[in-house]
N, C-alpha and C. Protein backbone atom coordinates (compact mmCIF):
# COMPACT_ATOMS: atom_id res chain seq x y z
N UNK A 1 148.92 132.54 126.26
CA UNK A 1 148.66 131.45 125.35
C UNK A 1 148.25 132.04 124.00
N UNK A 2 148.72 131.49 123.10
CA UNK A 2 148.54 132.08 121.57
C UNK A 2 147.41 131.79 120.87
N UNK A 3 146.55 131.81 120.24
CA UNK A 3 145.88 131.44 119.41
C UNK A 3 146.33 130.59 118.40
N UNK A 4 146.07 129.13 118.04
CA UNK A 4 146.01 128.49 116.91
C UNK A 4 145.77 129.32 115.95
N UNK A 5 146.46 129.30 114.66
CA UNK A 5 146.49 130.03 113.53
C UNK A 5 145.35 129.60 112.77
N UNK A 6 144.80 128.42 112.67
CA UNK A 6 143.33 127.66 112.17
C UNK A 6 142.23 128.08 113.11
N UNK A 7 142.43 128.91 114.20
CA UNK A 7 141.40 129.45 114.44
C UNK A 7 141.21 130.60 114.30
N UNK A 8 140.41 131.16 114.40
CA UNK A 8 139.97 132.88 114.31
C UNK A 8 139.17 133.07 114.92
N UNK A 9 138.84 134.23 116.33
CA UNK A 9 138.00 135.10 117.29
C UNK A 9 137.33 135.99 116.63
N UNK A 10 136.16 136.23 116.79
CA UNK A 10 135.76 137.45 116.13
C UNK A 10 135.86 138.91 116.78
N UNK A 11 136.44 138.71 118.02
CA UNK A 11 136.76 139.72 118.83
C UNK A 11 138.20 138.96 120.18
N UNK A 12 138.71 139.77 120.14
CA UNK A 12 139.92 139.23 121.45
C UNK A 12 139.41 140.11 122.77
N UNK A 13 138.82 141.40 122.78
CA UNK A 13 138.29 142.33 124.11
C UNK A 13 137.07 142.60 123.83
N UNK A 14 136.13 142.56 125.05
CA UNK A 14 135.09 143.63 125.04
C UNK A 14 134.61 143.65 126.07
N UNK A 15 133.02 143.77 126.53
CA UNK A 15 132.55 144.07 127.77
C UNK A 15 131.44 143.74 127.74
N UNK A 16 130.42 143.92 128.77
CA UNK A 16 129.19 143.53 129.33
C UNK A 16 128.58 142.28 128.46
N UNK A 17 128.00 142.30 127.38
CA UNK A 17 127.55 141.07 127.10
C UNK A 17 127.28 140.62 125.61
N UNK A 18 129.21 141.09 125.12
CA UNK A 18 129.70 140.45 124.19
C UNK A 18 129.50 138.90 123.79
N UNK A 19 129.32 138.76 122.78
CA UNK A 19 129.33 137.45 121.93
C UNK A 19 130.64 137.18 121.17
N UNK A 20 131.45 135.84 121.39
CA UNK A 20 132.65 135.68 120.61
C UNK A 20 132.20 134.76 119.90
N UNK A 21 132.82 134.47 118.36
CA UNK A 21 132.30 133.50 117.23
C UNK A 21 133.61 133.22 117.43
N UNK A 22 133.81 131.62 117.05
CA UNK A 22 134.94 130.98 116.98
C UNK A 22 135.01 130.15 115.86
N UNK A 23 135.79 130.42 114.71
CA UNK A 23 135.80 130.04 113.58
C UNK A 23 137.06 129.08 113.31
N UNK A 24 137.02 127.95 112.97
CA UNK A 24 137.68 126.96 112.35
C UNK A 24 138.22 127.20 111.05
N UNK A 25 139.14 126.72 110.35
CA UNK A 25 139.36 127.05 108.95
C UNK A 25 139.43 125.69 108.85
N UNK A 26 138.90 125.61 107.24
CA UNK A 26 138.20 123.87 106.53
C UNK A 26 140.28 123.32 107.08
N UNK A 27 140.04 122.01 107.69
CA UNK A 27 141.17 120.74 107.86
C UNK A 27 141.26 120.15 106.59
N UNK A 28 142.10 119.91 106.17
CA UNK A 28 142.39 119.16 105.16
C UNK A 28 143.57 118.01 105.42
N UNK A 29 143.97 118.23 106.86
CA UNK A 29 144.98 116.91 107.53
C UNK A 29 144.33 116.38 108.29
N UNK A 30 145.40 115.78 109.16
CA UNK A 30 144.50 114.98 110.63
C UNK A 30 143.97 115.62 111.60
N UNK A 31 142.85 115.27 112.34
CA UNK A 31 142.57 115.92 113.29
C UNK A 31 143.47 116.25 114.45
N UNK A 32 142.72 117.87 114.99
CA UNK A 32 143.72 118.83 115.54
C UNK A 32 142.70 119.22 116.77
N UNK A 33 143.54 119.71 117.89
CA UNK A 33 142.73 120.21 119.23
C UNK A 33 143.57 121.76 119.46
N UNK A 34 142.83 121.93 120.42
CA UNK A 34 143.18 123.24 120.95
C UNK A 34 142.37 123.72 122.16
N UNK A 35 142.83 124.14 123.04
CA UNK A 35 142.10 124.60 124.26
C UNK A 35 142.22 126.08 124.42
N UNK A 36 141.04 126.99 124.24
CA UNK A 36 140.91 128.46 124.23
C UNK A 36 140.67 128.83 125.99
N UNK A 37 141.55 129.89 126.90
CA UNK A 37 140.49 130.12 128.06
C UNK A 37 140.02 131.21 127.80
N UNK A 38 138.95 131.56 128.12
CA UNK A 38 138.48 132.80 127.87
C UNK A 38 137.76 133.55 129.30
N UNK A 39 138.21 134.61 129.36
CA UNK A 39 138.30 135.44 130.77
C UNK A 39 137.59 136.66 131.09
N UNK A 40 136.65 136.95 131.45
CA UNK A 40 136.16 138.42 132.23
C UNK A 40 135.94 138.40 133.59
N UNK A 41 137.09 139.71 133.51
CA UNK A 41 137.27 139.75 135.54
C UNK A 41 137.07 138.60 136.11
N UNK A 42 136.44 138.55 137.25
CA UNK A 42 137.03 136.83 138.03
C UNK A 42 136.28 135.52 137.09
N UNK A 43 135.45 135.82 136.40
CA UNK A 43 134.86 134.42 135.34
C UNK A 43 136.07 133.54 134.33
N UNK A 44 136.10 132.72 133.83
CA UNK A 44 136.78 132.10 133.13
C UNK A 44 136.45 130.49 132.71
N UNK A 45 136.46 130.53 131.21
CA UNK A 45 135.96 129.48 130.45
C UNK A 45 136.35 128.73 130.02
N UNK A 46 136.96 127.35 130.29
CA UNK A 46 138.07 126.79 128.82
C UNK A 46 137.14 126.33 128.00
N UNK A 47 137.43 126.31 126.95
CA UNK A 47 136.88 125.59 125.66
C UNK A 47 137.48 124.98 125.04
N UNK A 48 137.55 123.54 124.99
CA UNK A 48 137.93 122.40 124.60
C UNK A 48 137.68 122.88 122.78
N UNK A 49 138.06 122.69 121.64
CA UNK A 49 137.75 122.81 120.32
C UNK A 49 138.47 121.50 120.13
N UNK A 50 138.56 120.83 119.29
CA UNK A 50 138.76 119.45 118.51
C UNK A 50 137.50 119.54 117.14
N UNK A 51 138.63 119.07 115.77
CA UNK A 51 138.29 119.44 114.55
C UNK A 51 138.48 118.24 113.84
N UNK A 52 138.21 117.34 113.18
CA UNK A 52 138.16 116.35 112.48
C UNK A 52 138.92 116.62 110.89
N UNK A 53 139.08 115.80 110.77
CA UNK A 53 139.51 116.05 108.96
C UNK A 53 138.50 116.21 108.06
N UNK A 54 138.64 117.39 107.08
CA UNK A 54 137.77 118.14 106.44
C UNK A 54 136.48 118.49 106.94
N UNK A 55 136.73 119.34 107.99
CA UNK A 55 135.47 120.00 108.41
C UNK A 55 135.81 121.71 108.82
N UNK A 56 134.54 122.09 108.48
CA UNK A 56 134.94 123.38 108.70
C UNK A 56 133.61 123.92 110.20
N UNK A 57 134.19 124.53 110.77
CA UNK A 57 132.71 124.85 112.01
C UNK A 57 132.88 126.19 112.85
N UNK A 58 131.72 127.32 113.26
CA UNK A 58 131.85 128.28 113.50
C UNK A 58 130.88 128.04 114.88
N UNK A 59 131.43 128.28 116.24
CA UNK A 59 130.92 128.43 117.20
C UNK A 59 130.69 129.43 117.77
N UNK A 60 129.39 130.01 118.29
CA UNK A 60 129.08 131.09 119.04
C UNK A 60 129.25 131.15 120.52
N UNK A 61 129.77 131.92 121.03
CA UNK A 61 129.43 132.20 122.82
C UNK A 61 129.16 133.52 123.29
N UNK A 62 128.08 132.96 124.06
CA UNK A 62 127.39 134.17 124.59
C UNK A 62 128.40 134.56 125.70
N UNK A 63 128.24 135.53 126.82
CA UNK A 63 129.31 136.13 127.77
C UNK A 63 128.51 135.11 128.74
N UNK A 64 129.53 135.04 129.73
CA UNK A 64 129.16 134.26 130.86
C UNK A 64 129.17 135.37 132.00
């Protein structure tokens, strides 16, 4: 699965108890979704993202 181009990871790999920031770029159309999974060894996360028109938002996650 690709990454949305309006989003940006602050990391795609790492280990033990990485933090990923998930950055939005400001909307200036209609609102947009996207579903990220995010995976270490048997764990796995989806993250729902949904963005409104003109907003910009940077989410943190800790490792699970």
């Amino acid at each position: 699965m690709a990454i949305p181009d309006w989003l940006t990871l602050s990391k795609t790999s790492g280990s033990n108890s990485d933090t990923v920031d998930i950055t939005a770029s400001k909307n200036d159309g209609s609102a947009r979704e996207a579903t990220l999974i995010i995976a270490s060894d048997s764990l796995q996360a989806q993250i729902n993202v949904t963005q409104e028109s003109n907003m910009k938002r940077t989410v943190s996650l800790d490792a699970f």
